[in-house]
C-alpha atoms as a PDB file:
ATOM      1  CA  UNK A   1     104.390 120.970 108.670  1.00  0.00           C
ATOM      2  CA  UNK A   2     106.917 121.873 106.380  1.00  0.00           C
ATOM      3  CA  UNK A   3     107.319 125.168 103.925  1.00  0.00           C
ATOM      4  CA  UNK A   4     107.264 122.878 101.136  1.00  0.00           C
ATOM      5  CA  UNK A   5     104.180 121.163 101.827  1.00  0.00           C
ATOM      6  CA  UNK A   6     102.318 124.332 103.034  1.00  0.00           C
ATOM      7  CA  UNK A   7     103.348 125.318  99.439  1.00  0.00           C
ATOM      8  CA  UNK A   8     102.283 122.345  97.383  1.00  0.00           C
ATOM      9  CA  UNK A   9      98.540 122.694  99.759  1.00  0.00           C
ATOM     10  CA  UNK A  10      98.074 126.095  98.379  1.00  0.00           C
ATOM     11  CA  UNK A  11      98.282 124.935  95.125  1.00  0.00           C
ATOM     12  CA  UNK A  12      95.717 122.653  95.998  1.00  0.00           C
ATOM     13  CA  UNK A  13      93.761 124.768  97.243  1.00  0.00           C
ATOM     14  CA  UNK A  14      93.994 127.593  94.387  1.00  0.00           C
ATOM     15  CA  UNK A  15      93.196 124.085  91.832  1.00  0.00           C
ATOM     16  CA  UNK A  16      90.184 123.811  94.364  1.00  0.00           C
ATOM     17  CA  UNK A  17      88.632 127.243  93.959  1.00  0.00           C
ATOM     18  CA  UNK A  18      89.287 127.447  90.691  1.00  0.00           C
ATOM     19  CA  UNK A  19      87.128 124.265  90.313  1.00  0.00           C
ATOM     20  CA  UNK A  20      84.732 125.922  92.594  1.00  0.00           C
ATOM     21  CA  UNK A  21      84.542 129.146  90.507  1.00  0.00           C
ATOM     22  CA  UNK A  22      83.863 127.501  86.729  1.00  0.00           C
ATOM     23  CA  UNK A  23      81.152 125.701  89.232  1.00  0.00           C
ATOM     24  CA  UNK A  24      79.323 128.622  89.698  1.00  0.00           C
ATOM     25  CA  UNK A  25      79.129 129.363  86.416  1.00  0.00           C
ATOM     26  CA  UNK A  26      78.343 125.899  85.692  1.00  0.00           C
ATOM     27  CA  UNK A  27      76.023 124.378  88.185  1.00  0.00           C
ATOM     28  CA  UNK A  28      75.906 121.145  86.736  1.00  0.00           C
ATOM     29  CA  UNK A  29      79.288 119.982  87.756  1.00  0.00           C
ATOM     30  CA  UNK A  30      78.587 116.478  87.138  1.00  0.00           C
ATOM     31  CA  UNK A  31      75.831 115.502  85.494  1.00  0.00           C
ATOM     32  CA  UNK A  32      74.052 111.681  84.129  1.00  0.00           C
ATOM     33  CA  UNK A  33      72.042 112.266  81.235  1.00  0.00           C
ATOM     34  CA  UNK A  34      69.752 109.675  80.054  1.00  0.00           C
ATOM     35  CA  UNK A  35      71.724 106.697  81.438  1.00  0.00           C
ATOM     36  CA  UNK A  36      70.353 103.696  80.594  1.00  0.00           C
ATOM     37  CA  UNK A  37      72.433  99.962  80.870  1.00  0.00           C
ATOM     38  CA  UNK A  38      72.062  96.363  79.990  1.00  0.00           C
ATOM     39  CA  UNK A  39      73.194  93.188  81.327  1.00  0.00           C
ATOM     40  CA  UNK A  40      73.182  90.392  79.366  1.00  0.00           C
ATOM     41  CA  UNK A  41      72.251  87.311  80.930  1.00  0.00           C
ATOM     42  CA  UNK A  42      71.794  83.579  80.345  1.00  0.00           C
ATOM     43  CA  UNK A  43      68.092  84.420  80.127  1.00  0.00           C
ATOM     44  CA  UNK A  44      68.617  87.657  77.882  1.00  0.00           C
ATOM     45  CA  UNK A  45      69.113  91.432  78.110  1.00  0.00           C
ATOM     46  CA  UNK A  46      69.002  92.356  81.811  1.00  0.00           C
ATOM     47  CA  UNK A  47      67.989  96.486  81.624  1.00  0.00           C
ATOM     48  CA  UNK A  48      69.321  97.682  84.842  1.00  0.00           C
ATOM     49  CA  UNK A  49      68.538 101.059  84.882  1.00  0.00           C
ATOM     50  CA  UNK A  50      66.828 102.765  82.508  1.00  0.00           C
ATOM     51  CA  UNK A  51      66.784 106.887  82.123  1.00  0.00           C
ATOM     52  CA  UNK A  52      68.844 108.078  84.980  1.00  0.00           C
ATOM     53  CA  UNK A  53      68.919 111.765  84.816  1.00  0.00           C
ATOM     54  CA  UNK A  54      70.932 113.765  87.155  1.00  0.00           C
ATOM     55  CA  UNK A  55      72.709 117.002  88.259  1.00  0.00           C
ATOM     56  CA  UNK A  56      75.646 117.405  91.317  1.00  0.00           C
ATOM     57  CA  UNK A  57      76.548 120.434  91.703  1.00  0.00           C
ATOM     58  CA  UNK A  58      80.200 120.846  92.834  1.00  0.00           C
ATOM     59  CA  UNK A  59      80.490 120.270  97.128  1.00  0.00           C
ATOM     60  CA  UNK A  60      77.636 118.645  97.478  1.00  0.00           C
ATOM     61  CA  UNK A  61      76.968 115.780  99.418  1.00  0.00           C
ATOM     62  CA  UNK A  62      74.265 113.473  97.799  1.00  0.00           C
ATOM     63  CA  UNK A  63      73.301 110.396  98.944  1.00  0.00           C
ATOM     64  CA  UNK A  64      71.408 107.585  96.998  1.00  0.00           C
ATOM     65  CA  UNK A  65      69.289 105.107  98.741  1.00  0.00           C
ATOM     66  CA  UNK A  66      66.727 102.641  97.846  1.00  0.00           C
ATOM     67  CA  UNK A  67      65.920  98.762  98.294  1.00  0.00           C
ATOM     68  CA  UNK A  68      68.463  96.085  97.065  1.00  0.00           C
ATOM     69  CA  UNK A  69      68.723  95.595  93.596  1.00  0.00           C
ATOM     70  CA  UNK A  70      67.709  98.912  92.652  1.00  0.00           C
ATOM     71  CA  UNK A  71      70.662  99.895  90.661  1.00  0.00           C
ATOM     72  CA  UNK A  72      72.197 102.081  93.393  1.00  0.00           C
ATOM     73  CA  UNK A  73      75.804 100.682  92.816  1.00  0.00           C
ATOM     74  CA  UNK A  74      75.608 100.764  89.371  1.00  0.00           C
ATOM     75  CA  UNK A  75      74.703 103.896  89.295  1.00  0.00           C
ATOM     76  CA  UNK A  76      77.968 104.742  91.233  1.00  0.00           C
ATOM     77  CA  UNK A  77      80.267 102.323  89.472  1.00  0.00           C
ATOM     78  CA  UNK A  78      78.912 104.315  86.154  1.00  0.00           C
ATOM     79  CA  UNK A  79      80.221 107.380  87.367  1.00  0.00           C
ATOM     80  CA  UNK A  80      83.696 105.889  88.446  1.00  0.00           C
ATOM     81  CA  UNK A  81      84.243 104.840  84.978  1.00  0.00           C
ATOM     82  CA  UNK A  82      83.524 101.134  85.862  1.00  0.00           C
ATOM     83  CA  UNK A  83      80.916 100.342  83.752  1.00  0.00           C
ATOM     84  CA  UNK A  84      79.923 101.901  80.401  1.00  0.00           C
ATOM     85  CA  UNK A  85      76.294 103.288  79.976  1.00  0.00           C
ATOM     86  CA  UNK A  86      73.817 101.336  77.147  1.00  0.00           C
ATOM     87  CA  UNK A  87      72.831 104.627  76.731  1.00  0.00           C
ATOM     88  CA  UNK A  88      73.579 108.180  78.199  1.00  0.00           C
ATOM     89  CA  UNK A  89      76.553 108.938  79.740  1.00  0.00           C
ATOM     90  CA  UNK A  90      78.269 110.990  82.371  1.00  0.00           C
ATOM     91  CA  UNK A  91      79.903 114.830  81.941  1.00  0.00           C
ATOM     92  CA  UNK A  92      81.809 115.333  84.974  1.00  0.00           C
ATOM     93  CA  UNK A  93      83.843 119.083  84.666  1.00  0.00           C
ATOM     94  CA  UNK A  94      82.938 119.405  81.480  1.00  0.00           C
ATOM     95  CA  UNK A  95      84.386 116.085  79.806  1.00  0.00           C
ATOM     96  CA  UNK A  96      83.070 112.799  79.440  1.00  0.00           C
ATOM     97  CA  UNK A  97      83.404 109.840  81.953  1.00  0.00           C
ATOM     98  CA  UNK A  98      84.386 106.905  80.067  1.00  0.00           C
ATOM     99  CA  UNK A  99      86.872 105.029  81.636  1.00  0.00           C
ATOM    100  CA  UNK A 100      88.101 105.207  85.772  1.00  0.00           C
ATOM    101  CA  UNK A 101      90.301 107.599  86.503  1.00  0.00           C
ATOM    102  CA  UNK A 102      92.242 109.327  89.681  1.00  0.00           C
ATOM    103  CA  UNK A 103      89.405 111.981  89.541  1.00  0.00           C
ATOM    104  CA  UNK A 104      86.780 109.442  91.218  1.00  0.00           C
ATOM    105  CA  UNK A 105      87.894 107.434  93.889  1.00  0.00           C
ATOM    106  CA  UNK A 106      85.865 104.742  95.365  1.00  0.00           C
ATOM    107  CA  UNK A 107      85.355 103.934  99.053  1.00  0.00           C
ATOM    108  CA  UNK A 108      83.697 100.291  99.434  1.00  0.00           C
ATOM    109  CA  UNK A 109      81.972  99.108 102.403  1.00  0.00           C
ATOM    110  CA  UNK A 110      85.179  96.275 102.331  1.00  0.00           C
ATOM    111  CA  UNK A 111      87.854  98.902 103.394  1.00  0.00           C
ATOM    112  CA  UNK A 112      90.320  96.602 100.778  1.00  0.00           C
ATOM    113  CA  UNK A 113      93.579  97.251 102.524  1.00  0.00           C
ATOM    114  CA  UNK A 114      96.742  95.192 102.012  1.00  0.00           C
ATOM    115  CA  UNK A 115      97.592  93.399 104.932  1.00  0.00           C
ATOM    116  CA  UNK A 116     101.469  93.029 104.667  1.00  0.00           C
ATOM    117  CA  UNK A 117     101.468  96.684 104.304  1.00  0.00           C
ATOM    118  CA  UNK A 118     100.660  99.348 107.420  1.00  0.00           C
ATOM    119  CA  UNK A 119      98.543 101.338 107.519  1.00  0.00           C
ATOM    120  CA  UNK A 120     100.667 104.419 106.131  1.00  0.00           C
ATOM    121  CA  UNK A 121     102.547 102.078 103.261  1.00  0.00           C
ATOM    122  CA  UNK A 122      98.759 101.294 101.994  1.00  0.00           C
ATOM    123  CA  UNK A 123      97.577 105.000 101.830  1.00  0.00           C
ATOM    124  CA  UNK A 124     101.214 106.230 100.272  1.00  0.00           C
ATOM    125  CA  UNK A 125     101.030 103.249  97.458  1.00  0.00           C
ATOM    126  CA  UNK A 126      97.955 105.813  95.939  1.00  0.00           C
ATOM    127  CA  UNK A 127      99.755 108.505  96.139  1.00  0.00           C
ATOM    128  CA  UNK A 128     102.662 107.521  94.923  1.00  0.00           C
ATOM    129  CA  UNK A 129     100.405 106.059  92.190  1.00  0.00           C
ATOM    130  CA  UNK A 130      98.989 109.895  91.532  1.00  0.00           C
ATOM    131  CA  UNK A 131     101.693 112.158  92.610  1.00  0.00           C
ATOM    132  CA  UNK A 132     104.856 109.896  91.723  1.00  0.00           C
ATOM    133  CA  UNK A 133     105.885 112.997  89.417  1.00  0.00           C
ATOM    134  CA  UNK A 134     104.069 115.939  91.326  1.00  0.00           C
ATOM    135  CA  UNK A 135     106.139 115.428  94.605  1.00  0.00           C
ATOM    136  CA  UNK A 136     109.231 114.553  95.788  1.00  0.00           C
ATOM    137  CA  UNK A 137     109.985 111.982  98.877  1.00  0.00           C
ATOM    138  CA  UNK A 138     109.688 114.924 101.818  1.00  0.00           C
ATOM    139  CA  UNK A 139     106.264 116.357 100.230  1.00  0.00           C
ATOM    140  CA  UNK A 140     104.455 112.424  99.766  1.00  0.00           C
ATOM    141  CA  UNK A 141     105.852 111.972 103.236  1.00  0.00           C
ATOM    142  CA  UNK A 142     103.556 115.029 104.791  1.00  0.00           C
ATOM    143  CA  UNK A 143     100.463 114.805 102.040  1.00  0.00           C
ATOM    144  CA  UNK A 144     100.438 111.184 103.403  1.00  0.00           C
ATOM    145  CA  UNK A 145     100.577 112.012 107.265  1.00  0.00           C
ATOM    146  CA  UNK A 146      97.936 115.085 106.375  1.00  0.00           C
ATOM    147  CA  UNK A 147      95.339 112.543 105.259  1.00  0.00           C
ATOM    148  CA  UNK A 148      95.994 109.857 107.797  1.00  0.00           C
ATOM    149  CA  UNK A 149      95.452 112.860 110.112  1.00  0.00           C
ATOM    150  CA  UNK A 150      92.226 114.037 108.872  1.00  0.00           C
ATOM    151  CA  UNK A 151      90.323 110.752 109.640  1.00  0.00           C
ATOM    152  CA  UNK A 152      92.606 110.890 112.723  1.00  0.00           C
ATOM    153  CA  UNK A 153      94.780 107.905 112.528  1.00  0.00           C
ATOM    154  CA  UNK A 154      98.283 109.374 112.346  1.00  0.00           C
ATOM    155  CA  UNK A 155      98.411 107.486 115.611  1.00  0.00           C
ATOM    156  CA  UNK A 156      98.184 104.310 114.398  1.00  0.00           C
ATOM    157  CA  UNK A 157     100.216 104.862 110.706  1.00  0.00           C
ATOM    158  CA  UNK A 158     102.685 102.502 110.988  1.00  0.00           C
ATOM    159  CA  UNK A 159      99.871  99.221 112.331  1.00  0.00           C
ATOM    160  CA  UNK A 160      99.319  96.945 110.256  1.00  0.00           C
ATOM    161  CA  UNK A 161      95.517  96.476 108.829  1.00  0.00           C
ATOM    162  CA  UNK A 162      95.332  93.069 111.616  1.00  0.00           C
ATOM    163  CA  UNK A 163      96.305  95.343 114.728  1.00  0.00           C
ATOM    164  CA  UNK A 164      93.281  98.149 114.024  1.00  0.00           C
ATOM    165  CA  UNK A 165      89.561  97.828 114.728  1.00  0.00           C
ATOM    166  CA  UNK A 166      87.230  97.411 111.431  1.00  0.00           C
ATOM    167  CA  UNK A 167      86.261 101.196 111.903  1.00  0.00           C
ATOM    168  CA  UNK A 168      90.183 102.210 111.607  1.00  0.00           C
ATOM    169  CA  UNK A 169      90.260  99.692 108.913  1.00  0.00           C
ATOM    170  CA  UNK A 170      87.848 101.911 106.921  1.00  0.00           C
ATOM    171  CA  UNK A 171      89.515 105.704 108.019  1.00  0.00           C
ATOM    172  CA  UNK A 172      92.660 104.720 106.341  1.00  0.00           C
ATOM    173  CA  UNK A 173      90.581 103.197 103.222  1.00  0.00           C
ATOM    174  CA  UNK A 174      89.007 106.728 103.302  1.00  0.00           C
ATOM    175  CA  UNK A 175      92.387 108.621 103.845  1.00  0.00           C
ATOM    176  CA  UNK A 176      93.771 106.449 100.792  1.00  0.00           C
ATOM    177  CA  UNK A 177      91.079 107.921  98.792  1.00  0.00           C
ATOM    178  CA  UNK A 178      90.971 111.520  99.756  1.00  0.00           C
ATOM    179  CA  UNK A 179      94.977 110.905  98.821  1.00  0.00           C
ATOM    180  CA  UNK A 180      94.414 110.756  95.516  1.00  0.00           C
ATOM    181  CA  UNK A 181      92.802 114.423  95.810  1.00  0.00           C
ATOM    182  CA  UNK A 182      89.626 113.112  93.591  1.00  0.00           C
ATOM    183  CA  UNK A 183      87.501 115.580  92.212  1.00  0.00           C
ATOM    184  CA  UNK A 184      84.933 113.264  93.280  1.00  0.00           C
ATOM    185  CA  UNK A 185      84.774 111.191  96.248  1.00  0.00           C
ATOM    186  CA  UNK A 186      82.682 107.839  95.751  1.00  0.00           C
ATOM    187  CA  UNK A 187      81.351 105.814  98.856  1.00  0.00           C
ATOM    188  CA  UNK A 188      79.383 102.232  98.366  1.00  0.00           C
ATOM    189  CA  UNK A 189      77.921 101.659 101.552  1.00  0.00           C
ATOM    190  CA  UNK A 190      81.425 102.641 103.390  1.00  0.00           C
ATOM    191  CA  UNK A 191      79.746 102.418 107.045  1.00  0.00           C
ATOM    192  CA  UNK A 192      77.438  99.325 106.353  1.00  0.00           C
ATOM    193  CA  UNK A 193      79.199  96.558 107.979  1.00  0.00           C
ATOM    194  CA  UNK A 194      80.228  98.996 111.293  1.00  0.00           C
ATOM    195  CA  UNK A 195      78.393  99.245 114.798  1.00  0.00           C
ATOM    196  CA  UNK A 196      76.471 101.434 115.665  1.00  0.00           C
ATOM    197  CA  UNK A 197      78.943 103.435 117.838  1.00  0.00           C
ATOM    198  CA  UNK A 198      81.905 103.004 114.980  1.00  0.00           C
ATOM    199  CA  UNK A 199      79.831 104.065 112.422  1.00  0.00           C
ATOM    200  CA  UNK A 200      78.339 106.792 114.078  1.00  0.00           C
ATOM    201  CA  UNK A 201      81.936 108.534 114.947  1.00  0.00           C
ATOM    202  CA  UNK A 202      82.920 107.595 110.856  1.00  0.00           C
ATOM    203  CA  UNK A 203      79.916 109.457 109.886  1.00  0.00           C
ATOM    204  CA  UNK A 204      80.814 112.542 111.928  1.00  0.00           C
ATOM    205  CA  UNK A 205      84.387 112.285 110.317  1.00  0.00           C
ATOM    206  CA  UNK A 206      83.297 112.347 107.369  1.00  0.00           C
ATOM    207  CA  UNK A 207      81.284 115.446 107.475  1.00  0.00           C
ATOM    208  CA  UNK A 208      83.959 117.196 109.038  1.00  0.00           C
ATOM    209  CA  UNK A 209      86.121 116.525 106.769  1.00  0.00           C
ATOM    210  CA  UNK A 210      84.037 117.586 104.063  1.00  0.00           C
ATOM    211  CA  UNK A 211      82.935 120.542 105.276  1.00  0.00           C
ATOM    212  CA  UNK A 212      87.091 121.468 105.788  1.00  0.00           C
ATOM    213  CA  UNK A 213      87.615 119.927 101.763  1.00  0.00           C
ATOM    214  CA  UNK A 214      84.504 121.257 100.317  1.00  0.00           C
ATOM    215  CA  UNK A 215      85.047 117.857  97.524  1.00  0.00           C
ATOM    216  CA  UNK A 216      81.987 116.330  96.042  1.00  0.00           C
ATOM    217  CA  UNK A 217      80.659 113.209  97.880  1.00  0.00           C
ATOM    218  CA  UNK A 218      78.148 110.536  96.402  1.00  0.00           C
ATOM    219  CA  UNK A 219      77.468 107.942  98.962  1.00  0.00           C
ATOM    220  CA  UNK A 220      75.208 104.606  98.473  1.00  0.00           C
ATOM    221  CA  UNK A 221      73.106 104.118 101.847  1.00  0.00           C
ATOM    222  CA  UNK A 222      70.279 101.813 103.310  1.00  0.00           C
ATOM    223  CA  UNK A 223      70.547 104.183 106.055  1.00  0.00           C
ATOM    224  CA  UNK A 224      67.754 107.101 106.212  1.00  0.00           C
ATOM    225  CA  UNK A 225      69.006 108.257 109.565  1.00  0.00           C
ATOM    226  CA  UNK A 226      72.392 108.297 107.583  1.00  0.00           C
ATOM    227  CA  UNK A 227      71.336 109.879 104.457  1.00  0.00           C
ATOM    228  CA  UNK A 228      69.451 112.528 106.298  1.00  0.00           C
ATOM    229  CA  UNK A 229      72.302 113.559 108.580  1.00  0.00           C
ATOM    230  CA  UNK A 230      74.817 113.474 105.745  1.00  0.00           C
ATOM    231  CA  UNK A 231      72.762 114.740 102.694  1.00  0.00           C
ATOM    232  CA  UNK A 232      72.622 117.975 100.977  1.00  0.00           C
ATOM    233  CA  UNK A 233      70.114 115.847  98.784  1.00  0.00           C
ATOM    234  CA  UNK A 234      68.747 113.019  98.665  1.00  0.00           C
ATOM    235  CA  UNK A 235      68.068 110.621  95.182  1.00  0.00           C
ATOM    236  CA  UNK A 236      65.527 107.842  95.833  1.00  0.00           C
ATOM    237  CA  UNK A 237      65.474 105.037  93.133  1.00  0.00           C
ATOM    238  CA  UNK A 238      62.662 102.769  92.125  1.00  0.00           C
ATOM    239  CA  UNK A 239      62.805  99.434  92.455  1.00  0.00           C
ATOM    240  CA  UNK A 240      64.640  97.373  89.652  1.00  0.00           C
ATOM    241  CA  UNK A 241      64.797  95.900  86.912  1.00  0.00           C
ATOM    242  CA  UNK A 242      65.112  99.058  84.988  1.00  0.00           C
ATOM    243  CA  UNK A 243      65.272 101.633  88.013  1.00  0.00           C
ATOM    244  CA  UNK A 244      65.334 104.865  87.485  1.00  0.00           C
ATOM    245  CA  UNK A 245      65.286 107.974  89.992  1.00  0.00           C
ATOM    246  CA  UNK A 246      62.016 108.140  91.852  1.00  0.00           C
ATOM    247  CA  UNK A 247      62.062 111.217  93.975  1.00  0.00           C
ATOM    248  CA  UNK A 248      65.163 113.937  94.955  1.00  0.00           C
ATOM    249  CA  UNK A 249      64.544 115.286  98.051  1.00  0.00           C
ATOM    250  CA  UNK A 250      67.169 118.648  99.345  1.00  0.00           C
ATOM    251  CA  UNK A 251      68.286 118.674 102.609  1.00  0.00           C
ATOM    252  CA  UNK A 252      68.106 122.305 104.279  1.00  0.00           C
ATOM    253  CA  UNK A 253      69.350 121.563 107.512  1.00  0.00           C
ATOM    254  CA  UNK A 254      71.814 123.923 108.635  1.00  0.00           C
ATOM    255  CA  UNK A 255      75.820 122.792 109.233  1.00  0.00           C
ATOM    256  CA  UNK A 256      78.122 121.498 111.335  1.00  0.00           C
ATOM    257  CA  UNK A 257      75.099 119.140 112.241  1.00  0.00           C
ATOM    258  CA  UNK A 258      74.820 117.427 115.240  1.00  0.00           C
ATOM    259  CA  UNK A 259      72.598 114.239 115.451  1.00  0.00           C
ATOM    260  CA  UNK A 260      71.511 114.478 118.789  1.00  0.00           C
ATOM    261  CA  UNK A 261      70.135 118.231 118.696  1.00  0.00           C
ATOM    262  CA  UNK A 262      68.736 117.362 115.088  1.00  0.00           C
ATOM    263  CA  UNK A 263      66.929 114.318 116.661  1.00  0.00           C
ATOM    264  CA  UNK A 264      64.154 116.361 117.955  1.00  0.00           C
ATOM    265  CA  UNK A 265      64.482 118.587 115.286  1.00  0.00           C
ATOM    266  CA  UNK A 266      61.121 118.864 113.145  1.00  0.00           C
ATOM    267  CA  UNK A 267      62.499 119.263 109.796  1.00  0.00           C
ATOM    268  CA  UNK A 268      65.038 116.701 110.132  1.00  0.00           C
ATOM    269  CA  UNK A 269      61.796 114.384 111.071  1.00  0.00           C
ATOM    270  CA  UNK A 270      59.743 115.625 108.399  1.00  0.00           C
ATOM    271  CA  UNK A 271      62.701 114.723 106.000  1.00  0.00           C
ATOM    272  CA  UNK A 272      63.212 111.268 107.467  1.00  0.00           C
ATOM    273  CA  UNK A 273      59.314 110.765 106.788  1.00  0.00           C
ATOM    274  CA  UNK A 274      59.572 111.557 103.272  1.00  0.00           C
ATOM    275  CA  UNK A 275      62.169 109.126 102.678  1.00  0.00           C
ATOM    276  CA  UNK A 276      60.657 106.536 104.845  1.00  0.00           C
ATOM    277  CA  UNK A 277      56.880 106.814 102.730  1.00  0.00           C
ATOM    278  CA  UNK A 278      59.137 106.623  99.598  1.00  0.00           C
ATOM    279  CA  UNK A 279      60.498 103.384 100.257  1.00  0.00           C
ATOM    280  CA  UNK A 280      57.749 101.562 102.441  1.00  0.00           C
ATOM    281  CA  UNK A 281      54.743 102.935 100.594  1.00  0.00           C
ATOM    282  CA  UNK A 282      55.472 104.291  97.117  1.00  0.00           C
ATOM    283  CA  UNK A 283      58.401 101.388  96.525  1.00  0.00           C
ATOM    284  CA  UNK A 284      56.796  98.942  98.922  1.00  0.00           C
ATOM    285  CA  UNK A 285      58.415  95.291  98.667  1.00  0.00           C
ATOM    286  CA  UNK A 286      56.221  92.707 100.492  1.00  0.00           C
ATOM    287  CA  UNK A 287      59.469  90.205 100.679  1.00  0.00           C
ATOM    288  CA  UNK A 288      61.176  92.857 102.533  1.00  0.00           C
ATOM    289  CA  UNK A 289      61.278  92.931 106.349  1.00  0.00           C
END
C-alpha cells in the first residue's frame, strides 16, 4: 500500500472519529421524527406510513423487518433522500435529509452492475463520482483495490459482472458503496435473492467489515435468523397501509458472532422468539404462508 494512500486513510479515519465523538455527545445520530407519507393513487391518497419515529445512533447496525407491504423500503428510500416525507422528516448529523446524497448509499438486493464494465471499472465509476477532486489517479487506484479487498474480490477486479457468481455480483455492489465512504450504509434486502451458502458467507462479510469500519448500517430483511445475527437492534413494523414501528427490540449478543455457537445460544433463541411472535401473532396475516 502506498505512503500516499496510508495518508489519505488516516484522514479518513480522523473524519471517522471525529464523527464518532460529536456522536457521543449526540446519541441521536440519525433520527425520523414523525414521518408520515402519501401516495396518491387512481383510487385516492395512499398513507403509507404514518408516524415513524426513530433514533440510530452512530455504528449501529439496525435491521428492519416485517411482512410485505409494510413500508420497510420506504422507510429506507426516505432516509436516502429518495422520497420526501408527507410529514416529518429525517436529521441525519445534525442537518436535514432532503434530497440523496453521497452520504447514504444504497445496496439493492439487484447488485445493479454495468456489464460492459469489470468489476473494478464499476466500483471506480463511484469513486471517481465522489473523490474526482479529493484524489489523484495513484490514490483512486488503491481506495478502489482497498474496497474490492474488503469484500474480498481483488481477485476477480478486472471480470466482468457475466464471469462472477450472483454472490460476487453483490460484494462488488457492496464495495461500490462502501467506496463512496457513506456516512450511512443502506441495504434493501442485499442477500434476498442468494443461497443459502452465498448468503451466509455475504452476511459474515458484512459484519466483518463493519465491525473493522465502525459505519452505520440499516438493512431491510425478511430474514429473522438474519436480523438476529446482524442486529444491534431490531425495528418491527406493522402491517400497512399506514405502518408505523411496532416493536424495537436490542440485540445484546456479544461480537465477532458466530452463527453456529450462537445457534444453541439461549438469548439468541429468546430474541428470535420475540421477533417470530411479533410477526406471526401480533402482525398475523392469514394470506401469508
Amino acid at each position: 500500500m502506498s505512503k500516499v494512500f496510508m495518508f489519505k486513510r488516516n484522514e479518513f479515519e480522523v473524519a471517522e472519529t471525529m464523527i464518532q465523538s460529536e456522536a457521543k455527545n449526540n446519541p441521536a445520530f440519525l433520527e425520523l421524527s414523525d414521518v408520515s407519507i402519501e401516495f396518491q393513487t387512481k383510487k385516492g391518497p395512499f398513507k403509507a406510513l404514518d408516524n415513524v419515529n426513530l433514533k440510530i445512533g452512530n455504528g449501529e447496525f439496525i435491521s428492519i423487518i416485517g411482512h410485505s407491504g409494510c413500508g420497510k423500503s420506504t422507510v429506507l428510500n426516505i432516509v436516502a433522500g429518495l422520497h420526501k416525507a408527507t410529514t416529518g422528516g429525517v436529521i441525519l448529523n445534525n442537518k436535514e435529509v432532503d434530497e440523496p446524497g453521497p452520504d447514504r448509499a444504497v445496496v439493492f438486493q439487484n447488485h445493479s452492475l454495468l456489464p460492459w464494465l469489470t468489476c473494478y471499472q464499476n466500483v471506480e465509476l463511484a469513486v471517481k463520482a465522489i473523490f474526482k477532486k479529493r484524489m489523484n489517479k495513484a490514490e483512486m487506484k488503491s481506495w478502489i483495490e482497498h474496497n474490492l479487498s474488503l469484500v474480498h474480490m481483488d481477485h476477480a477486479m478486472h471480470k466482468y459482472p457475466a464471469e462472477v457468481s450472483g454472490g460476487m455480483k453483490q460484494r462488488v455492489g457492496i464495495a461500490r458503496a462502501l467506496a463512496m465512504q457513506p456516512t450511512v450504509l443502506l441495504m434493501d434486502e442485499p442477500f434476498g435473492a442468494l443461497d443459502a451458502l452465498t448468503r451466509a458467507h455475504l452476511q459474515d462479510s458484512v459484519m466483518e467489515i463493519q465491525a473493522e469500519l465502525k459505519n452505520t448500517v440499516i438493512m431491510i430483511t425478511h430474514d429473522v435468523d438474519e436480523a438476529v445475527l446482524l442486529s444491534d437492534k431490531i425495528v418491527m413494523m406493522t402491517n400497512g397501509p399506514a405502518a408505523t414501528i411496532g416493536e424495537i427490540l436490542a440485540i445484546d449478543l456479544e461480537r465477532p458472532r458466530d452463527r453456529i455457537r450462537l445457534a444453541n445460544d439461549k438469548r439468541y433463541n429468546e430474541y428470535r422468539t420475540e421477533v417470530l411472535k411479533f410477526l406471526y401473532e401480533r402482525q398475523h396475516r392469514p394470506s401469508e404462508h
